[in-house]
C-alpha atoms as a PDB file:
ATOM      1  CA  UNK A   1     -56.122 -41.656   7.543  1.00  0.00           C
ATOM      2  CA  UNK A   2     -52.642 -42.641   8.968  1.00  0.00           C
ATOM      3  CA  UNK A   3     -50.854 -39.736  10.844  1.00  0.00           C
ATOM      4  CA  UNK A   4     -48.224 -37.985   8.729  1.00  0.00           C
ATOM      5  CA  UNK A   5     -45.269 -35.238   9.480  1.00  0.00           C
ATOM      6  CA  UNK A   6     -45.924 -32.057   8.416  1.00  0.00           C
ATOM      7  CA  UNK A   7     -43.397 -30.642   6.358  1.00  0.00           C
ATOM      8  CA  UNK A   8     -42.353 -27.939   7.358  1.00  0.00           C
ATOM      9  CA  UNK A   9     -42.310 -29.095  11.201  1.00  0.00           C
ATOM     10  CA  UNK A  10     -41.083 -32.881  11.391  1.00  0.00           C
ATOM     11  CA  UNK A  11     -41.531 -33.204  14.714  1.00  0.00           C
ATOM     12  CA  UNK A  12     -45.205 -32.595  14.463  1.00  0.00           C
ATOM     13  CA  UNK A  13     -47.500 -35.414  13.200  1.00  0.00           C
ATOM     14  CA  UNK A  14     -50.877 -34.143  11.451  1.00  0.00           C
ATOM     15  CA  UNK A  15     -53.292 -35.790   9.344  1.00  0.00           C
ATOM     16  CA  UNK A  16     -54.221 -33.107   7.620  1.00  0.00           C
ATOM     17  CA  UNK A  17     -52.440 -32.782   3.709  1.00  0.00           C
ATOM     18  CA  UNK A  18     -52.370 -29.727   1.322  1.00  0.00           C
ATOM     19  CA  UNK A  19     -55.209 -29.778  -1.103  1.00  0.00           C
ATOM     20  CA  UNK A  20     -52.818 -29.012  -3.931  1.00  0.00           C
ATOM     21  CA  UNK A  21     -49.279 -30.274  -2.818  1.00  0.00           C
ATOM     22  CA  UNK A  22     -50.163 -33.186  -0.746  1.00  0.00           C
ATOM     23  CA  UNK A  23     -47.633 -32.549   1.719  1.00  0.00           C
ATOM     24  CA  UNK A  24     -48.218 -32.562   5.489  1.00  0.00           C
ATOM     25  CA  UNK A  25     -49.458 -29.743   6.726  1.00  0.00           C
ATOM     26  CA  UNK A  26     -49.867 -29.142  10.761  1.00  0.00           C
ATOM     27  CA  UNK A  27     -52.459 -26.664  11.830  1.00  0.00           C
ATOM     28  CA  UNK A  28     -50.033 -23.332  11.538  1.00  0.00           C
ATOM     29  CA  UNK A  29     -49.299 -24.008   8.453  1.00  0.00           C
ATOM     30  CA  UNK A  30     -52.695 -24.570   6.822  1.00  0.00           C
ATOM     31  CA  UNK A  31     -53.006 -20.739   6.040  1.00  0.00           C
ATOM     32  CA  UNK A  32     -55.180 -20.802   3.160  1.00  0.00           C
ATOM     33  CA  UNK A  33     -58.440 -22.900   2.278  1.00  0.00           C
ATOM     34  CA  UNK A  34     -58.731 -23.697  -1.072  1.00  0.00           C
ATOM     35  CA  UNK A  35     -62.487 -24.684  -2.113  1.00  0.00           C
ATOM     36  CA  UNK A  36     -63.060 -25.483   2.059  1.00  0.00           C
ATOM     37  CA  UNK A  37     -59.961 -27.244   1.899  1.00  0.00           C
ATOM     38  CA  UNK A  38     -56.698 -26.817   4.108  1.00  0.00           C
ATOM     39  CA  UNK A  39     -53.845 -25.383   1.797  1.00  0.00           C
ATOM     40  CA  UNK A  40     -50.274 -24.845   2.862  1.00  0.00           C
ATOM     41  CA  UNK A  41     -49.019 -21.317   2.458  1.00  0.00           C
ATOM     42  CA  UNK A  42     -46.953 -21.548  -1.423  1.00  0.00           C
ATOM     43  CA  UNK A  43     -50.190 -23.033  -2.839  1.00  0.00           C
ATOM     44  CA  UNK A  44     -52.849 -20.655  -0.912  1.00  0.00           C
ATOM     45  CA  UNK A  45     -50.824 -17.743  -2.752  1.00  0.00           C
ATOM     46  CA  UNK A  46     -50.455 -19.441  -6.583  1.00  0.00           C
ATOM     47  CA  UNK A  47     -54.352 -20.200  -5.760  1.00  0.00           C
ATOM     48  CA  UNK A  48     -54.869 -16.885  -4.915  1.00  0.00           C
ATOM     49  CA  UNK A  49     -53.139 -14.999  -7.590  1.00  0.00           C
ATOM     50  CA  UNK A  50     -54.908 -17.646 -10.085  1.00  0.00           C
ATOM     51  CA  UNK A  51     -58.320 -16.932  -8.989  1.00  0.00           C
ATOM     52  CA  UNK A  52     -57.277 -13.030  -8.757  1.00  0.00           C
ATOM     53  CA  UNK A  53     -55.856 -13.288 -12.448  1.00  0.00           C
ATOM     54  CA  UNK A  54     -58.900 -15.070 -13.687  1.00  0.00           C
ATOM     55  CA  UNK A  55     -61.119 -12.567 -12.191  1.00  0.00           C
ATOM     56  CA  UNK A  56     -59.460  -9.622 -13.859  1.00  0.00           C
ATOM     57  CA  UNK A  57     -59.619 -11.403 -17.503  1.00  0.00           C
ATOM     58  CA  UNK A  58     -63.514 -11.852 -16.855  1.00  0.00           C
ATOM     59  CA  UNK A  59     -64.409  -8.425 -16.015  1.00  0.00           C
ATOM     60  CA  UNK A  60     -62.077  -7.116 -19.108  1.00  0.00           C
ATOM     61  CA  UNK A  61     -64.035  -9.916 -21.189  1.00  0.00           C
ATOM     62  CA  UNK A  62     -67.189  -8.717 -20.050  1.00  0.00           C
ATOM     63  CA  UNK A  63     -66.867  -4.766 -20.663  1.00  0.00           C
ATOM     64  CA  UNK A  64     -65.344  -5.772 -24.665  1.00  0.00           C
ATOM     65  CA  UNK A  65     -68.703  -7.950 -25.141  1.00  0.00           C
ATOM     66  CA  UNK A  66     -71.151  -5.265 -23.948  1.00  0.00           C
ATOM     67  CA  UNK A  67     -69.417  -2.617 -25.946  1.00  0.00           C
ATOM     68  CA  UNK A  68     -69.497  -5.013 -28.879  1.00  0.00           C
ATOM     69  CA  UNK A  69     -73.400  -6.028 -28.520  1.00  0.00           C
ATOM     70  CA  UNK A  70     -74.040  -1.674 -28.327  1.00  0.00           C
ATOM     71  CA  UNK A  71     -71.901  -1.554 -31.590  1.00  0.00           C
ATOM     72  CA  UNK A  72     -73.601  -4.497 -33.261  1.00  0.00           C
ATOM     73  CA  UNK A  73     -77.296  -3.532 -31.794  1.00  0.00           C
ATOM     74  CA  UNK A  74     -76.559   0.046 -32.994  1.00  0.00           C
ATOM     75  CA  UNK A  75     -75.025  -1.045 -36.365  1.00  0.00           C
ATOM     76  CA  UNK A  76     -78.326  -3.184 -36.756  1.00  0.00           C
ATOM     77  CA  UNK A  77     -81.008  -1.165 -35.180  1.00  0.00           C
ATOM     78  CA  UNK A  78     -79.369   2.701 -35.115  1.00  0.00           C
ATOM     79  CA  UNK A  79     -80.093   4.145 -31.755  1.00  0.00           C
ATOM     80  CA  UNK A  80     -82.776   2.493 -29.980  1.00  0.00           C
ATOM     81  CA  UNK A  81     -83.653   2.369 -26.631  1.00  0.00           C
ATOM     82  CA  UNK A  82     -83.971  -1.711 -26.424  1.00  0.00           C
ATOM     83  CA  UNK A  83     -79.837  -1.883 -27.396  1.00  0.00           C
ATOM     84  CA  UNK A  84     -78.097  -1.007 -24.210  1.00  0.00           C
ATOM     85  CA  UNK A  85     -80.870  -3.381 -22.623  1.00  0.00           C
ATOM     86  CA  UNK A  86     -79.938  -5.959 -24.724  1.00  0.00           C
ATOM     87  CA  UNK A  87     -76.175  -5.633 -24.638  1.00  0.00           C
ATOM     88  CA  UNK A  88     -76.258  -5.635 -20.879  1.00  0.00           C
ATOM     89  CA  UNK A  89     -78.230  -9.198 -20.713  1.00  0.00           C
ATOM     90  CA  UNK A  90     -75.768 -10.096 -23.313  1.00  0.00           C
ATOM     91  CA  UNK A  91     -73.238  -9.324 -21.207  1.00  0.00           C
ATOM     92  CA  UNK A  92     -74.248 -10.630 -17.989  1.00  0.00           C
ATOM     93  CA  UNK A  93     -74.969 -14.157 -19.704  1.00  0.00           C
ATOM     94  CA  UNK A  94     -71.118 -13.645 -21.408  1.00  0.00           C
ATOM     95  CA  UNK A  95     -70.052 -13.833 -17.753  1.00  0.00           C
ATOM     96  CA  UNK A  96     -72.244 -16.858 -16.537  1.00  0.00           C
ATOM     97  CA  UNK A  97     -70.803 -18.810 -19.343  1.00  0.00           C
ATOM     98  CA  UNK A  98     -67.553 -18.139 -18.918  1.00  0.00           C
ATOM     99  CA  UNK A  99     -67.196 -18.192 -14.904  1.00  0.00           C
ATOM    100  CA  UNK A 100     -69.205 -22.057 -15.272  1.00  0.00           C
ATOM    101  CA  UNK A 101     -66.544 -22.913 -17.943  1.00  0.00           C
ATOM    102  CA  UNK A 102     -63.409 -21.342 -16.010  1.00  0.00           C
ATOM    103  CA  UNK A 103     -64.051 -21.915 -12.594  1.00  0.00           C
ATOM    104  CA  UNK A 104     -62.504 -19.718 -10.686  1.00  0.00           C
ATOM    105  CA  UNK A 105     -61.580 -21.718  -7.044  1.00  0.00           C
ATOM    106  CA  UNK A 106     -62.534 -19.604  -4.119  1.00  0.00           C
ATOM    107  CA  UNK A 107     -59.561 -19.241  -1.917  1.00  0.00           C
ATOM    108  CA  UNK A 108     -59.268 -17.687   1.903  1.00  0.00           C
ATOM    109  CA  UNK A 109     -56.195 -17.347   3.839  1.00  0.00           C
ATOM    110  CA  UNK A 110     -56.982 -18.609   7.298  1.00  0.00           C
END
């Protein structure tokens, strides 16, 4: 890869480029890996509050659908001991499906 200037620092050639921006980056301002790659520091945060914002919406997600399974297993069933059981692995498998589908990008600041 040919040698670029960073952008921030002209005078500094790099060959490294953000992950999201494609701008040079030199190494002080790759502050954030995105996914294992070098990010500069605007897209590390958007990255960051993504992933954070995504994370919060799952774990709200997954509390409505186990409260939902217990009202539909005891609206079913009445009060058995097999519905919170049930609701929890529908829960859990709520999440799987939806973290595989979203895919939330694992970001680090450096």
């Amino acid at each position: 890869m040919a040698a670029v200037q960073c952008a921030a620092h002209p005078d500094v050639e790099t060959e490294r480029v953000c992950v999201d921006c494609k701008k040079g980056i030199c190494d002080a301002c790759a502050t954030y890996e995105i996914d294992g790659r070098a990010a500069c520091a605007e897209c590390g945060q958007k990255a960051e509050a993504a992933s954070r914002a995504i994370g919060s919406a799952l774990l709200a997600v997954v509390g409505v659908s186990f409260l939902l399974a217990v009202a539909v297993g005891v609206a079913l069933f009445k009060q058995r001991p097999f519905v919170g059981g049930v609701a929890a692995v529908f829960s859990i498998l709520t999440r799987y499906a939806l973290q595989a589908w979203l895919r939330p990008r694992a970001v680090t600041a450096r």
